[in-house]
PDB file of N, CA and C in Angstrom:
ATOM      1  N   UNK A   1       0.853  -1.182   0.000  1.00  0.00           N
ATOM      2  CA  UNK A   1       0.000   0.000   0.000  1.00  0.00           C
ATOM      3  C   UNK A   1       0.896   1.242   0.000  1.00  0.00           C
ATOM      4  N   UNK A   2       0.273   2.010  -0.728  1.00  0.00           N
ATOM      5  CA  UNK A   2       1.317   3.656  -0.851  1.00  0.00           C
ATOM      6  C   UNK A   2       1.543   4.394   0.066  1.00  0.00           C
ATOM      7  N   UNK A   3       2.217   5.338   0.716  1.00  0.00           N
ATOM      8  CA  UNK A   3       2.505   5.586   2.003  1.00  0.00           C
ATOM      9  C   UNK A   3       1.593   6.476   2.501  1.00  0.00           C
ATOM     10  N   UNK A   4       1.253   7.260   1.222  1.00  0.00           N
ATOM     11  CA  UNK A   4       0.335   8.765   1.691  1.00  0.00           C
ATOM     12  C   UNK A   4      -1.020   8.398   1.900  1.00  0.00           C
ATOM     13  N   UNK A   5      -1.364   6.657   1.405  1.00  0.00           N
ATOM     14  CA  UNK A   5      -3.117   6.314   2.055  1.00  0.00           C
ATOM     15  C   UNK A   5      -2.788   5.789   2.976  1.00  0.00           C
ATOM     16  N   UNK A   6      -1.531   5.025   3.464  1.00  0.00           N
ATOM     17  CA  UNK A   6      -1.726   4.986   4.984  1.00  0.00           C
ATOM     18  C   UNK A   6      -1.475   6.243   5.977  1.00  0.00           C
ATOM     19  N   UNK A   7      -0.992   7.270   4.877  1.00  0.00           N
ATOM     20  CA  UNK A   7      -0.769   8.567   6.440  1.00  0.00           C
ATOM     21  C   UNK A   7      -2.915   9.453   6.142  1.00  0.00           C
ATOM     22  N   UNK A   8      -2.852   9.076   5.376  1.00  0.00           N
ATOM     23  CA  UNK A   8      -4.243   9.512   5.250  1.00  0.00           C
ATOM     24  C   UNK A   8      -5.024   8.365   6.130  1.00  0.00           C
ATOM     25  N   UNK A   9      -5.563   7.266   5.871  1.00  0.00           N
ATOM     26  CA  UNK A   9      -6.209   6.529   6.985  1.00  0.00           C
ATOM     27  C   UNK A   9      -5.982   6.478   8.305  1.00  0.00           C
ATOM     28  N   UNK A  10      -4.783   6.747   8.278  1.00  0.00           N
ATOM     29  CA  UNK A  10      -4.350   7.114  10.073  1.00  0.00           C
ATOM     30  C   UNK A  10      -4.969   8.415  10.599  1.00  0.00           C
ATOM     31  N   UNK A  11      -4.453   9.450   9.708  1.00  0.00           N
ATOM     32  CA  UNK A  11      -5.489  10.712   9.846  1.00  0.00           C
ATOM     33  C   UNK A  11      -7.196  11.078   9.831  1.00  0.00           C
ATOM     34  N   UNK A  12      -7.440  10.228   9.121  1.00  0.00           N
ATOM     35  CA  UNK A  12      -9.121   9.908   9.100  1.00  0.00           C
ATOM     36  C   UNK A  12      -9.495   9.306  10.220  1.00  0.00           C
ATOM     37  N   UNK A  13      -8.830   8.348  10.848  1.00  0.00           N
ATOM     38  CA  UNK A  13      -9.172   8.048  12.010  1.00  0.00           C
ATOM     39  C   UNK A  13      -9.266   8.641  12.949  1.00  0.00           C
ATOM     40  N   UNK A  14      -7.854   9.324  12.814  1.00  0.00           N
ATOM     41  CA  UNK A  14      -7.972  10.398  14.197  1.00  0.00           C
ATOM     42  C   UNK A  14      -8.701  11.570  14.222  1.00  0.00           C
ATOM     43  N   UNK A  15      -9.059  11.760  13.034  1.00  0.00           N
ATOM     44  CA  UNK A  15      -9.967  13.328  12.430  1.00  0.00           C
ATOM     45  C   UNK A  15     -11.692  12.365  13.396  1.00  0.00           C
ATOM     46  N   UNK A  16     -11.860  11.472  13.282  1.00  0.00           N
ATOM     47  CA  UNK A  16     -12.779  10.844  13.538  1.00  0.00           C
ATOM     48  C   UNK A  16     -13.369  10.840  14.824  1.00  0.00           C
ATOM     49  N   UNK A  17     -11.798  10.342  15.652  1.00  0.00           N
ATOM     50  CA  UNK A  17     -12.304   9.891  17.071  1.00  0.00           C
ATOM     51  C   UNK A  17     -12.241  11.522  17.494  1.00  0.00           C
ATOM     52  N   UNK A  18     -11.083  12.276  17.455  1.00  0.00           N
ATOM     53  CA  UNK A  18     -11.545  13.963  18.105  1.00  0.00           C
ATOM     54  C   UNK A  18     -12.617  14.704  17.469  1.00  0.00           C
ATOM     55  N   UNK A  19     -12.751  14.485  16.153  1.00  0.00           N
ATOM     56  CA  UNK A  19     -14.340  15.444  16.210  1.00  0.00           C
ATOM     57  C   UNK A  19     -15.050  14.690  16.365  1.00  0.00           C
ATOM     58  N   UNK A  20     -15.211  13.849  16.724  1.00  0.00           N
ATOM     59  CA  UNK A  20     -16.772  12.916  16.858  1.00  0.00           C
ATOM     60  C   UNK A  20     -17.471  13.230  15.555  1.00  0.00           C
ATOM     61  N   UNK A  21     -16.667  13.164  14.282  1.00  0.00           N
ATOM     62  CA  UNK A  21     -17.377  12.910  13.396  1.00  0.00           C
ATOM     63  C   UNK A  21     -18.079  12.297  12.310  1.00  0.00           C
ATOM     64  N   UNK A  22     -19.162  12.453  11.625  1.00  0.00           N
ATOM     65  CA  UNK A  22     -19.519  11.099  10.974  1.00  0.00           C
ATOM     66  C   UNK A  22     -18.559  10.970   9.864  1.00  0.00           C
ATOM     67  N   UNK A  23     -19.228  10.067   8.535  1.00  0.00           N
ATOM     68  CA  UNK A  23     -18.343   9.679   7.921  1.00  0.00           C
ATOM     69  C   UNK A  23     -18.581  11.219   6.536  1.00  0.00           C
ATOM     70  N   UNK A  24     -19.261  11.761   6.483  1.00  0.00           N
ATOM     71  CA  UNK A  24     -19.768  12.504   5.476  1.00  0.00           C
ATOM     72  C   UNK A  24     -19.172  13.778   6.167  1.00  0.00           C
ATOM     73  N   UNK A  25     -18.395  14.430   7.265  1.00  0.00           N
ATOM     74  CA  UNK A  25     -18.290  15.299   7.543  1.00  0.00           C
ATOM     75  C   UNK A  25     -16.582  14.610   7.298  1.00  0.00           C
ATOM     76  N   UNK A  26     -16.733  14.000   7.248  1.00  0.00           N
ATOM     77  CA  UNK A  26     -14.827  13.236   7.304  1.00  0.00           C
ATOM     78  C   UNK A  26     -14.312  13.636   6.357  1.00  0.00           C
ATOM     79  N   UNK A  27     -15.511  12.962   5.190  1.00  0.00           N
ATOM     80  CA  UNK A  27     -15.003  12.775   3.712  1.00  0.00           C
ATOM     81  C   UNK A  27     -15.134  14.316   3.415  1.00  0.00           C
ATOM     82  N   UNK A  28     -15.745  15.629   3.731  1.00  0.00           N
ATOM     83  CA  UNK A  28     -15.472  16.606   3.153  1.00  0.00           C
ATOM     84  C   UNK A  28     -14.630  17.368   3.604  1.00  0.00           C
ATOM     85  N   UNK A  29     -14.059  16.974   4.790  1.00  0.00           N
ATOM     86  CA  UNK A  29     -13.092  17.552   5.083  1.00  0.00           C
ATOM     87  C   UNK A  29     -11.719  17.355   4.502  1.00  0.00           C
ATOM     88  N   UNK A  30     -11.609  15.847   4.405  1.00  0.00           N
ATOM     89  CA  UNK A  30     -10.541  15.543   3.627  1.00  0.00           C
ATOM     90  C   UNK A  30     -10.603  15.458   2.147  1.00  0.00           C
ATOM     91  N   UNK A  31     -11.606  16.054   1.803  1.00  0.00           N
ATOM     92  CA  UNK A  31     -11.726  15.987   0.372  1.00  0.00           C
ATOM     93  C   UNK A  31     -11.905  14.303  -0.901  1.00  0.00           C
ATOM     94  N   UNK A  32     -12.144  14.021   0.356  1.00  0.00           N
ATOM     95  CA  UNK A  32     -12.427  12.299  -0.311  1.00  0.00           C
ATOM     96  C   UNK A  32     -13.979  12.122  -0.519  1.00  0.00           C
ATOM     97  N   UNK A  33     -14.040  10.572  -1.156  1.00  0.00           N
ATOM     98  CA  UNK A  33     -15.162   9.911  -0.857  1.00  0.00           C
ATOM     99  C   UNK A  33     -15.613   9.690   0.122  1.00  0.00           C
ATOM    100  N   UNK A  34     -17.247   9.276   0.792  1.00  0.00           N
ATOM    101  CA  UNK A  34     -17.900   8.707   1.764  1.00  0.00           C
ATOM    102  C   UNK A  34     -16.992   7.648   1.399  1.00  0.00           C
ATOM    103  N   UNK A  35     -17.184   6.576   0.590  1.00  0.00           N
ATOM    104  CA  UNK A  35     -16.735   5.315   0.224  1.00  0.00           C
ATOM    105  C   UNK A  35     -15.099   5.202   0.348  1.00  0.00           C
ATOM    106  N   UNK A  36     -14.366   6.044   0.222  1.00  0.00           N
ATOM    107  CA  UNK A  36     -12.595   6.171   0.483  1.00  0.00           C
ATOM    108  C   UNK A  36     -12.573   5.972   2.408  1.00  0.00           C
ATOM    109  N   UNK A  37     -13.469   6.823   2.680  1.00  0.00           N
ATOM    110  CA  UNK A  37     -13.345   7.040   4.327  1.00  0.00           C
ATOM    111  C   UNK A  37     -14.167   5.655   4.629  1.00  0.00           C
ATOM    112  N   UNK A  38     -15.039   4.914   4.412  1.00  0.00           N
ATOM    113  CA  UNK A  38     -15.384   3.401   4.809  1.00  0.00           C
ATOM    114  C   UNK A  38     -13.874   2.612   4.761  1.00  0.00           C
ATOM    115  N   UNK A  39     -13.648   2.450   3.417  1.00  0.00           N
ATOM    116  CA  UNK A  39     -12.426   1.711   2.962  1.00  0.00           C
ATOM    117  C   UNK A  39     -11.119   1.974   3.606  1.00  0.00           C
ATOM    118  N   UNK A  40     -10.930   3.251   4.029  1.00  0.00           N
ATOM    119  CA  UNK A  40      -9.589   3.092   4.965  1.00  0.00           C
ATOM    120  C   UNK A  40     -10.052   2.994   6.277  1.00  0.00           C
ATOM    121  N   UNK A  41     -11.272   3.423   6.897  1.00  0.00           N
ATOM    122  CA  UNK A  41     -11.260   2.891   8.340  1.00  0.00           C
ATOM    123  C   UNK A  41     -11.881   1.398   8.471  1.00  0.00           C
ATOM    124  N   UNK A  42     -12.235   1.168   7.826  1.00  0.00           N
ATOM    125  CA  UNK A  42     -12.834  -0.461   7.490  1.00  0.00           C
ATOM    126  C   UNK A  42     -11.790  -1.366   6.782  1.00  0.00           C
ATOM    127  N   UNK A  43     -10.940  -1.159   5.834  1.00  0.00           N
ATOM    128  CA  UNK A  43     -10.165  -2.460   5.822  1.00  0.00           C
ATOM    129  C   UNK A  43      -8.455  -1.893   5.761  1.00  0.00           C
ATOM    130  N   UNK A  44      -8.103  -0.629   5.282  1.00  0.00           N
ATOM    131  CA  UNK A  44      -6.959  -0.284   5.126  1.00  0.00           C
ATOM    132  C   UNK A  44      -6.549  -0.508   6.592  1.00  0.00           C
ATOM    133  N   UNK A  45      -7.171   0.428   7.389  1.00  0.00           N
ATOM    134  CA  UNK A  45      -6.669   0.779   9.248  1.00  0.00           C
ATOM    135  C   UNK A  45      -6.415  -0.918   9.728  1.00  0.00           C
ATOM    136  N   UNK A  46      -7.009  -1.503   9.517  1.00  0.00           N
ATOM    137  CA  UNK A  46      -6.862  -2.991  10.267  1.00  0.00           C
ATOM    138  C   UNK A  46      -5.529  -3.676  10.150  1.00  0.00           C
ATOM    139  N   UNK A  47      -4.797  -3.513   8.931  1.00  0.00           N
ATOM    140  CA  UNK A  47      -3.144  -3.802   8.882  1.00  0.00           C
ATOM    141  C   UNK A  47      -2.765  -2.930   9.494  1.00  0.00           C
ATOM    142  N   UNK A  48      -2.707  -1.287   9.492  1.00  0.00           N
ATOM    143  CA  UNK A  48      -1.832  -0.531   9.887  1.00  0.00           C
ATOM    144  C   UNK A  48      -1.951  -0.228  11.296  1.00  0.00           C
ATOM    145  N   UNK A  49      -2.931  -0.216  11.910  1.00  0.00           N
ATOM    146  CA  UNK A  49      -2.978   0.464  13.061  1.00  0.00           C
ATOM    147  C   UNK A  49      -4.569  -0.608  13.415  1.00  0.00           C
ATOM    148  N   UNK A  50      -5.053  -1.598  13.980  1.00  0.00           N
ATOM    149  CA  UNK A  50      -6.294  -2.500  14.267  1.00  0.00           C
ATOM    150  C   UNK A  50      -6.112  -1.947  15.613  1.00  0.00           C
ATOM    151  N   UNK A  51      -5.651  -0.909  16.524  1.00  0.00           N
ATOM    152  CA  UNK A  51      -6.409  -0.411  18.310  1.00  0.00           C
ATOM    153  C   UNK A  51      -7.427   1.093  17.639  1.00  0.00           C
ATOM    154  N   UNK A  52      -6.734   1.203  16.742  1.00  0.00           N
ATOM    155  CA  UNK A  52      -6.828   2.776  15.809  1.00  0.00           C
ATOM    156  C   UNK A  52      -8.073   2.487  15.281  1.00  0.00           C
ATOM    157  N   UNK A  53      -8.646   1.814  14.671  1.00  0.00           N
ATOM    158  CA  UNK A  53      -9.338   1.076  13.646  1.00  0.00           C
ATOM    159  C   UNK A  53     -10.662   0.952  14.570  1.00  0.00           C
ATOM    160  N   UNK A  54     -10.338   0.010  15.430  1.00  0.00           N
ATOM    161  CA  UNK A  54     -11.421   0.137  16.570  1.00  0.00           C
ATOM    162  C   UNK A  54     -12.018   1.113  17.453  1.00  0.00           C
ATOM    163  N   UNK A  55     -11.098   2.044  17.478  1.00  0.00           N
ATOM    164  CA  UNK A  55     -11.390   3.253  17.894  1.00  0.00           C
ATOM    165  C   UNK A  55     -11.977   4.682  17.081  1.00  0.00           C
ATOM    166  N   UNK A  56     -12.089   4.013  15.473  1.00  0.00           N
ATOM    167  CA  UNK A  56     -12.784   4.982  15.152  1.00  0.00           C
ATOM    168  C   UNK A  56     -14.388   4.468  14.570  1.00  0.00           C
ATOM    169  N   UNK A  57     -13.617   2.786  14.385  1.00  0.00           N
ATOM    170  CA  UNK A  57     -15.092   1.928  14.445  1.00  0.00           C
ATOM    171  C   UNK A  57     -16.420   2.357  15.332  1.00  0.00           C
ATOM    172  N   UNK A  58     -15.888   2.157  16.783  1.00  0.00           N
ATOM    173  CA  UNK A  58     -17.124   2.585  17.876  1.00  0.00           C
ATOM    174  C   UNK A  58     -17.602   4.066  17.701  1.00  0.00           C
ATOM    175  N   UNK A  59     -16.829   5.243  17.396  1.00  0.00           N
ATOM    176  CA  UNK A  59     -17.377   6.219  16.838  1.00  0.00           C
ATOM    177  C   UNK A  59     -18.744   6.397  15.708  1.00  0.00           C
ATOM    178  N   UNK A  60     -17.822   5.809  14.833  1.00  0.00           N
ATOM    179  CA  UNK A  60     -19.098   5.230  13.699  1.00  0.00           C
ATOM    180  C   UNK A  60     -20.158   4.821  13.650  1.00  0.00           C
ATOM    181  N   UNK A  61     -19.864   3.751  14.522  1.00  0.00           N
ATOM    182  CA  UNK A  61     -21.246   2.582  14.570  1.00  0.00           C
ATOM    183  C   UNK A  61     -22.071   3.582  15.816  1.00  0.00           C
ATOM    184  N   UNK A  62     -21.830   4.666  16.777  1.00  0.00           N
ATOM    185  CA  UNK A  62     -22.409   5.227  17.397  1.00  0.00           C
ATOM    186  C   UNK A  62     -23.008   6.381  16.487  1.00  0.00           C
ATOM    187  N   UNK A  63     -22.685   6.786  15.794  1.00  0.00           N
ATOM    188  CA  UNK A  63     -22.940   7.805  14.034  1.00  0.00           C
ATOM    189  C   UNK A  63     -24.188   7.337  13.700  1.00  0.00           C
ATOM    190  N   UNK A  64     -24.365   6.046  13.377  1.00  0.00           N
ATOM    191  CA  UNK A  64     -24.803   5.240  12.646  1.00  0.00           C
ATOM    192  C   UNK A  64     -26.320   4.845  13.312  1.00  0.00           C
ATOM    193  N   UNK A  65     -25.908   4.883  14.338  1.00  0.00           N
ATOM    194  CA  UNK A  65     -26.846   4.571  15.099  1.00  0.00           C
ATOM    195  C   UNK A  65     -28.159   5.765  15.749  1.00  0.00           C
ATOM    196  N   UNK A  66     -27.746   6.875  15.823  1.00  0.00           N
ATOM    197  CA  UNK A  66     -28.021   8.299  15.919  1.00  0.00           C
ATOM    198  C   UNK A  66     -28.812   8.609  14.652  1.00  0.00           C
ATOM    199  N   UNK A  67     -28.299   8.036  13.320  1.00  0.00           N
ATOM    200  CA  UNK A  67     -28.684   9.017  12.563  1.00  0.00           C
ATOM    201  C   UNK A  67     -29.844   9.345  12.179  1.00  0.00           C
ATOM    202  N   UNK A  68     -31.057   8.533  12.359  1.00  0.00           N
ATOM    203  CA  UNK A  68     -32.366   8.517  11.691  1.00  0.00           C
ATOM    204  C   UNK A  68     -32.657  10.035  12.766  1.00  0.00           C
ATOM    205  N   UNK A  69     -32.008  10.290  14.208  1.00  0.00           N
ATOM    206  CA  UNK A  69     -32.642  11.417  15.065  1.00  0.00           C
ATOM    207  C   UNK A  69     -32.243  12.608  13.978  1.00  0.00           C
ATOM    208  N   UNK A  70     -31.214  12.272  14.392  1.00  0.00           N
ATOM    209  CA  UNK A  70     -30.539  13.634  13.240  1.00  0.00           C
ATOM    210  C   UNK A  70     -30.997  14.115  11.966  1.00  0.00           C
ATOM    211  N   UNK A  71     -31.757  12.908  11.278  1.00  0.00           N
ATOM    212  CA  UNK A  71     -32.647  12.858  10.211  1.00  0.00           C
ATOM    213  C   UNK A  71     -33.842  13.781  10.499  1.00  0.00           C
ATOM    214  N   UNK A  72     -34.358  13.134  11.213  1.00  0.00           N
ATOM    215  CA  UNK A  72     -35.806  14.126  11.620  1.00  0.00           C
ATOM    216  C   UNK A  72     -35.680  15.270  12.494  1.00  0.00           C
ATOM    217  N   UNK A  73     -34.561  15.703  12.918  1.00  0.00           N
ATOM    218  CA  UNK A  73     -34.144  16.947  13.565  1.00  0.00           C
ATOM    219  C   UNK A  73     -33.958  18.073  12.714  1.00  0.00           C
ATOM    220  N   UNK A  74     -33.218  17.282  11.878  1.00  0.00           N
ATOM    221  CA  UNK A  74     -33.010  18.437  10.397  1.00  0.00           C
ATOM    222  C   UNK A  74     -34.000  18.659   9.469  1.00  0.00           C
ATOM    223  N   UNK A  75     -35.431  17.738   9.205  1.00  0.00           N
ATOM    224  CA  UNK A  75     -36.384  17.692   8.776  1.00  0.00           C
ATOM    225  C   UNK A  75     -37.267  18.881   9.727  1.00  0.00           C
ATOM    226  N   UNK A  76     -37.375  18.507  11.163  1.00  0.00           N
ATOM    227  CA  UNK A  76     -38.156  19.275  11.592  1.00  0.00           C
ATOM    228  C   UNK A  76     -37.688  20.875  11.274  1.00  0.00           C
ATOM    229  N   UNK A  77     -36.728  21.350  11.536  1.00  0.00           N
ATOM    230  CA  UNK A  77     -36.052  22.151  11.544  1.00  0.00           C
ATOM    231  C   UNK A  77     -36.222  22.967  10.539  1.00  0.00           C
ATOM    232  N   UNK A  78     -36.089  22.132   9.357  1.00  0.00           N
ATOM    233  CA  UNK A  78     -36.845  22.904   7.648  1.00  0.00           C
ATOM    234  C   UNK A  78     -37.976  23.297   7.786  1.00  0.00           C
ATOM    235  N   UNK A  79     -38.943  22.261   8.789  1.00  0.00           N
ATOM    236  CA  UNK A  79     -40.472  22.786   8.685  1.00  0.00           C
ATOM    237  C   UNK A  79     -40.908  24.055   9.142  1.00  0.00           C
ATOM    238  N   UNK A  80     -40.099  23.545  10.544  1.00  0.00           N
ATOM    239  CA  UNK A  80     -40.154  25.122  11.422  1.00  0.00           C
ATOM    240  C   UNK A  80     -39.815  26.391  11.290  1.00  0.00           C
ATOM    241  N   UNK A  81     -38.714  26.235  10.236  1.00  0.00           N
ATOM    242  CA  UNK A  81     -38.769  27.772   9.573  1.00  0.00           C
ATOM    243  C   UNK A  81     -39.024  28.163   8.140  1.00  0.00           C
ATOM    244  N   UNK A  82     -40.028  27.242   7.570  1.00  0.00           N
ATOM    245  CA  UNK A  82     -40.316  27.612   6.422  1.00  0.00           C
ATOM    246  C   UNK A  82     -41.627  28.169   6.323  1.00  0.00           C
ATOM    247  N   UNK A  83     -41.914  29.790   5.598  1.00  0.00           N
ATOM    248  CA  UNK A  83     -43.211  30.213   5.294  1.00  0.00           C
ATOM    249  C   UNK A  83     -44.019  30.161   4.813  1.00  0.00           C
ATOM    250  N   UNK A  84     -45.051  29.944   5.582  1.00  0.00           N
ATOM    251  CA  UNK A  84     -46.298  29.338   4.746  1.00  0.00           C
ATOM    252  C   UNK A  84     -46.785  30.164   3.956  1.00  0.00           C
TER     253      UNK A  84
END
């Protein structure tokens, strides 16, 4: 593997676990794919760093798990300030 996607998956991880962020706020920060940021914290991180990997895993899957609120938070939110 090339050196600069493992200094990038290492960084995605850690961009991960300190902002507590999802994967769509990851990927625009780093200018990647949703699908690049799965693929290095999902199978790249597991050779290079698997305590790292897990640690941005439980982030995620806590993301993941949240999101339908966040869904209808941001839904409500449109309703509530849009004029009738």
């Amino acid at each position: 593997m090339k050196e600069y996607i493992e200094e990038r998956a290492v960084a995605i991880a850690n961009y991960i676990i300190d902002h507590n962020a999802t994967v769509r706020q990851t990927a625009q920060n780093f200018g990647v794919s949703k699908s690049t940021v799965h693929k290095d914290v999902a199978e790249r991180l597991l050779y290079i760093n698997p305590h790292l990997a897990s640690e941005a895993r439980k982030v995620l899957d806590v993301n993941k798990q949240e999101r339908h609120i966040r869904g209808g938070l941001a839904t409500r939110e449109k309703y509530l300030h849009q004029h009738l």
